[in-house]
Protein backbone atom coordinates (compact mmCIF):
# COMPACT_ATOMS: atom_id res chain seq x y z
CA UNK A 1 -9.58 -8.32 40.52
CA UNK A 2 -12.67 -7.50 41.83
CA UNK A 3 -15.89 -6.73 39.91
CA UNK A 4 -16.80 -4.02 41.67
CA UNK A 5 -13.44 -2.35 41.62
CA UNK A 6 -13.06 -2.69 37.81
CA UNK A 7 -16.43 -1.00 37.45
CA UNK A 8 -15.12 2.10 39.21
CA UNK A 9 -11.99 1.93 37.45
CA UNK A 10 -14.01 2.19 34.01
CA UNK A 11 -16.12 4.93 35.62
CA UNK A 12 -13.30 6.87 36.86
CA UNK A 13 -11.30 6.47 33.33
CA UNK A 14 -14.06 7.35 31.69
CA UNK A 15 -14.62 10.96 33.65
CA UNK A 16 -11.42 11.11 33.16
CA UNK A 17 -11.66 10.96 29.41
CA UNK A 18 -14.76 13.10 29.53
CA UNK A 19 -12.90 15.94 31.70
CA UNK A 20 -10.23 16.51 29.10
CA UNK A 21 -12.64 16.59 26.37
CA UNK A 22 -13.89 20.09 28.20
CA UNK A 23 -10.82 21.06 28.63
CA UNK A 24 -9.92 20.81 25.08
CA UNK A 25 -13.32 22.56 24.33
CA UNK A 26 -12.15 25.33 26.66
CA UNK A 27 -8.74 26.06 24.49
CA UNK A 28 -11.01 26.67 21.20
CA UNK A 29 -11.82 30.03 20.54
CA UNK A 30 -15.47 31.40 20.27
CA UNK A 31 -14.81 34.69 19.40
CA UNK A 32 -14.19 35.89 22.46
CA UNK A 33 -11.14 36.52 24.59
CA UNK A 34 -10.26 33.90 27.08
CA UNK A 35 -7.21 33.01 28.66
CA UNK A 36 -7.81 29.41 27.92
CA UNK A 37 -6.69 30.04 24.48
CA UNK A 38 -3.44 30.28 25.17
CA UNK A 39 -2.53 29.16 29.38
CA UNK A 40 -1.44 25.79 27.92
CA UNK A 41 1.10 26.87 25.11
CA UNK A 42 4.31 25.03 25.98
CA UNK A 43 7.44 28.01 25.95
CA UNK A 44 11.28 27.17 25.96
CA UNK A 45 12.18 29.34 28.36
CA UNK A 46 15.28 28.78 31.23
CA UNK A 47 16.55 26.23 29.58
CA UNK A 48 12.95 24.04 29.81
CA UNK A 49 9.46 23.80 28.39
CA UNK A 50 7.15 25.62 30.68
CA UNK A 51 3.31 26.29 30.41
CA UNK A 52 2.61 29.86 29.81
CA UNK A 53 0.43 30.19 32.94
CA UNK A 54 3.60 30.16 34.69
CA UNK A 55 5.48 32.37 32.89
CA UNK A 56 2.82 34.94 32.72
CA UNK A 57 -0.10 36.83 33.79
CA UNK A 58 -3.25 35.87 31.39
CA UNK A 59 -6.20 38.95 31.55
CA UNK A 60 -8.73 39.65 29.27
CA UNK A 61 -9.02 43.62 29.65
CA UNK A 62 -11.41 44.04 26.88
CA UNK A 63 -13.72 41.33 25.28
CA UNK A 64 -11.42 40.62 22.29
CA UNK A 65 -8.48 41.51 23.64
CA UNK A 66 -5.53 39.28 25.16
CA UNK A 67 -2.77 40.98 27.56
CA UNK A 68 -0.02 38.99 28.47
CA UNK A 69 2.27 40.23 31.31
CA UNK A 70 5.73 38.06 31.44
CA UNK A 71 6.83 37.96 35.25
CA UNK A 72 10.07 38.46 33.98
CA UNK A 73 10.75 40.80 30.78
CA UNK A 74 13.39 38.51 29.94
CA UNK A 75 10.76 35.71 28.45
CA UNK A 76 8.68 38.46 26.23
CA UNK A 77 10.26 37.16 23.14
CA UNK A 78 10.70 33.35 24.13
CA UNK A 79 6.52 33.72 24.65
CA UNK A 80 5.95 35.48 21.41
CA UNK A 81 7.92 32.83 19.65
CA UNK A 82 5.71 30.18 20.91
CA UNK A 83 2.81 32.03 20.36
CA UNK A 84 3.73 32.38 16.89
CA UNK A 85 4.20 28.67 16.43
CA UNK A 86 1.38 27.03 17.80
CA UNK A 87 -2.24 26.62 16.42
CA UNK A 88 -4.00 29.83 17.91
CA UNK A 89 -3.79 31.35 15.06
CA UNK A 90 -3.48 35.17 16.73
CA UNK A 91 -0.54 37.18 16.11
CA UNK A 92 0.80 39.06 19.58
CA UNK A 93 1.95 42.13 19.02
CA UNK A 94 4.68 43.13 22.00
CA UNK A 95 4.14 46.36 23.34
CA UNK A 96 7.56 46.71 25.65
CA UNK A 97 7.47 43.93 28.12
CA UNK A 98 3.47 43.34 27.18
CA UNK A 99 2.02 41.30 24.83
CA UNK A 100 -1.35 42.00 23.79
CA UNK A 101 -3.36 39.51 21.20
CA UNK A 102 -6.29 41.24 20.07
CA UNK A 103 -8.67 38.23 19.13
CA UNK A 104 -10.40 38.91 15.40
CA UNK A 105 -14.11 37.88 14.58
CA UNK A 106 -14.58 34.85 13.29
CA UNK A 107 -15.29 34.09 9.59
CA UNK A 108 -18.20 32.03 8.49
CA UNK A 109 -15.27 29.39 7.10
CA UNK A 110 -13.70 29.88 10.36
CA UNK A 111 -16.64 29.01 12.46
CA UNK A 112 -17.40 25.97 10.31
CA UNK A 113 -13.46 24.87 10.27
CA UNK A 114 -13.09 25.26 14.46
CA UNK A 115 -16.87 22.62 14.54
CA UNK A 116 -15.09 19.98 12.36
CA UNK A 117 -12.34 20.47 15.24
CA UNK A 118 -14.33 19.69 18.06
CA UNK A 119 -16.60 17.08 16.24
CA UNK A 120 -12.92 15.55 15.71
CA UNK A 121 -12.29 15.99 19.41
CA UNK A 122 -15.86 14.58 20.52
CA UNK A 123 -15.05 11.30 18.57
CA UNK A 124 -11.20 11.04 20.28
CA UNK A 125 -13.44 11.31 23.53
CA UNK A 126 -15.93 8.70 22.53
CA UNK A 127 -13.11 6.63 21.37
CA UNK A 128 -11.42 6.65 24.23
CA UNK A 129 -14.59 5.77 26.50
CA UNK A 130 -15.49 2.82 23.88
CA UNK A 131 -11.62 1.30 24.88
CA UNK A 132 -12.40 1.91 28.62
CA UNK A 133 -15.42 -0.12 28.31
CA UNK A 134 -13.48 -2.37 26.38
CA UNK A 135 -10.89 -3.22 29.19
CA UNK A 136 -13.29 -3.41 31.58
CA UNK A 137 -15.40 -6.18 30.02
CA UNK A 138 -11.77 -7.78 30.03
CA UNK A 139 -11.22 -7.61 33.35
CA UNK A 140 -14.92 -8.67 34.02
CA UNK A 141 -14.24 -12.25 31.52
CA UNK A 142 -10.82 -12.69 33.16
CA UNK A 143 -12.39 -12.29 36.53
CA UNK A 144 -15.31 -14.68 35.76
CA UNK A 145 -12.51 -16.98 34.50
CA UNK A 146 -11.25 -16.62 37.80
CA UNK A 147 -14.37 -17.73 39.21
CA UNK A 148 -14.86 -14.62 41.40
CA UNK A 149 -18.43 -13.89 39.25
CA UNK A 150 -21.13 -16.14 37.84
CA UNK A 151 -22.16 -16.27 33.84
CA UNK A 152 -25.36 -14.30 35.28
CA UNK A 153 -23.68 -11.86 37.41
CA UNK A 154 -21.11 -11.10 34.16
CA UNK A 155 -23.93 -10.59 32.35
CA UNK A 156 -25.56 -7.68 34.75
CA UNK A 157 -22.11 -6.34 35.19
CA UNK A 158 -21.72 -6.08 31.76
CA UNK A 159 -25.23 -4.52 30.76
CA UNK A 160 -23.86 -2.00 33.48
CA UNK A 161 -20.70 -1.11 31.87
CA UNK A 162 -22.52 -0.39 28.86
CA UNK A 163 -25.02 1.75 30.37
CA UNK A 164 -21.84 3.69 31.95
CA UNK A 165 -20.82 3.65 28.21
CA UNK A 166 -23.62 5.41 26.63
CA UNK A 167 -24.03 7.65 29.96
CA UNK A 168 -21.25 9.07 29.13
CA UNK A 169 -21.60 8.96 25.07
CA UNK A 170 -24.68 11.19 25.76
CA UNK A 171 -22.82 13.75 28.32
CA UNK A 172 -20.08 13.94 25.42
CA UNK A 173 -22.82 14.48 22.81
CA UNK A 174 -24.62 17.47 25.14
CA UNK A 175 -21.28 19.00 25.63
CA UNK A 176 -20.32 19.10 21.60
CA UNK A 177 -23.79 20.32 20.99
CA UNK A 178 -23.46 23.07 23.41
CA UNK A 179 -19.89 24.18 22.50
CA UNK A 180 -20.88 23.80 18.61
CA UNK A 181 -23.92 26.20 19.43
CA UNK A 182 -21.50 28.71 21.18
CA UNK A 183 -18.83 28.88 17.95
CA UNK A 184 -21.66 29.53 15.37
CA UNK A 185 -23.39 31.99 17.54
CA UNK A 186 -22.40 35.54 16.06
C-alpha cells in the first residue's frame, strides 16, 4: 500500500472518530432543550427499529421544553415507550397525539454525573485515534517491508502520524473542555 495513502486513511479515520465524538456531545443535555437529545432514540415501530427523526417532528417551542409531533398518531405510544426506556432521563407526558418533554434544571450531582460522561466519551475518542495511529504505523512497517519506503522515510512518516495523533488529541481535548464548560454553566 502506499505511504501516502495510509496517511490519509489514518487522517480520515481519525476525523472520523473525532466527528462522532461531537455528535455524542450533541445528545447530552445542558439544560436546555434540544432536539439532539432525543432525534437518535431507536423506536419499534411498523414492525422495525426506526430513528425518531423519522417518525416525528422534533421543536423546541420554549427553552426547556420538548414537543414531539408523531407523523402518524398511530406511533404516539410506540415513541413514548422508547422514550421511557432509554437514558434521557425525561419523562414525556402525551398530550393527545403530542408529546411534550419539558426538560428540568440540572442538579449540581447532575451536572457533575453528565462531565464524568463525556470525560468517558473523550477517552473512547482518544482511544480510538491512538488504534488508528496504531494501524497506520502497521501499514507504514509492512510497507517498508515491502520495500516501497526507506528506514529514513518510515521514520518522517511516522513522526507525521504522530503529529496527526496529538493534532487531533488536542482538538478532542478543546472540544471536552468546551462542552464541560457549557454543562456546569448555570
Amino acid at each position: 500500500m502506499d505511504p501516502d495513502e495510509i496517511m490519509l486513511e489514518a487522517e480520515a479515520a481519525m476525523e472520523k472518530g473525532f466527528d462522532y465524538l461531537q455528535h455524542e456531545f450533541s445528545s447530552v443535555r445542558t439544560g436546555k432543550a434540544s432536539p439532539a437529545l432525543v432525534e437518535n432514540i431507536d423506536v419499534e415501530a411498523y414492525g422495525a427499529q426506526m430513528k425518531l427523526k423519522q417518525l416525528a417532528l422534533i421543536t423546541t417551542p420554549e427553552p426547556r421544553l420538548l414537543v414531539i409531533q408523531p407523523f402518524d398518531a398511530s406511533t404516539t405510544k410506540d415513541i413514548e415507550r422508547a422514550i421511557k426506556e432509554s437514558k434521557v432521563g425525561i419523562n414525556p407526558i402525551v398530550d393527545g397525539k403530542i408529546i411534550r418533554m419539558p426538560i428540568p434544571a440540572l442538579s449540581e450531582e447532575r451536572r457533575k454525573d453528565l462531565v464524568k460522561g463525556i470525560k468517558q466519551m473523550a477517552e473512547e475518542a482518544r482511544v480510538r485515534v491512538r488504534s488508528t495511529r496504531r494501524e497506520g504505523i502497521d501499514g507504514l512497517k509492512k510497507a517498508q517491508k515491502a520495500g516501497a519506503i526507506s528506514e529514513d522515510q518510515f521514520g518522517s512518516l511516522e513522526t507525521e502520524m504522530q503529529k496527526l495523533t496529538d493534532q487531533f488529541g488536542k482538538k478532542i481535548d478543546d472540544a471536552t473542555a468546551t462542552k464541560e464548560a457549557e454543562i456546569l454553566k448555570v
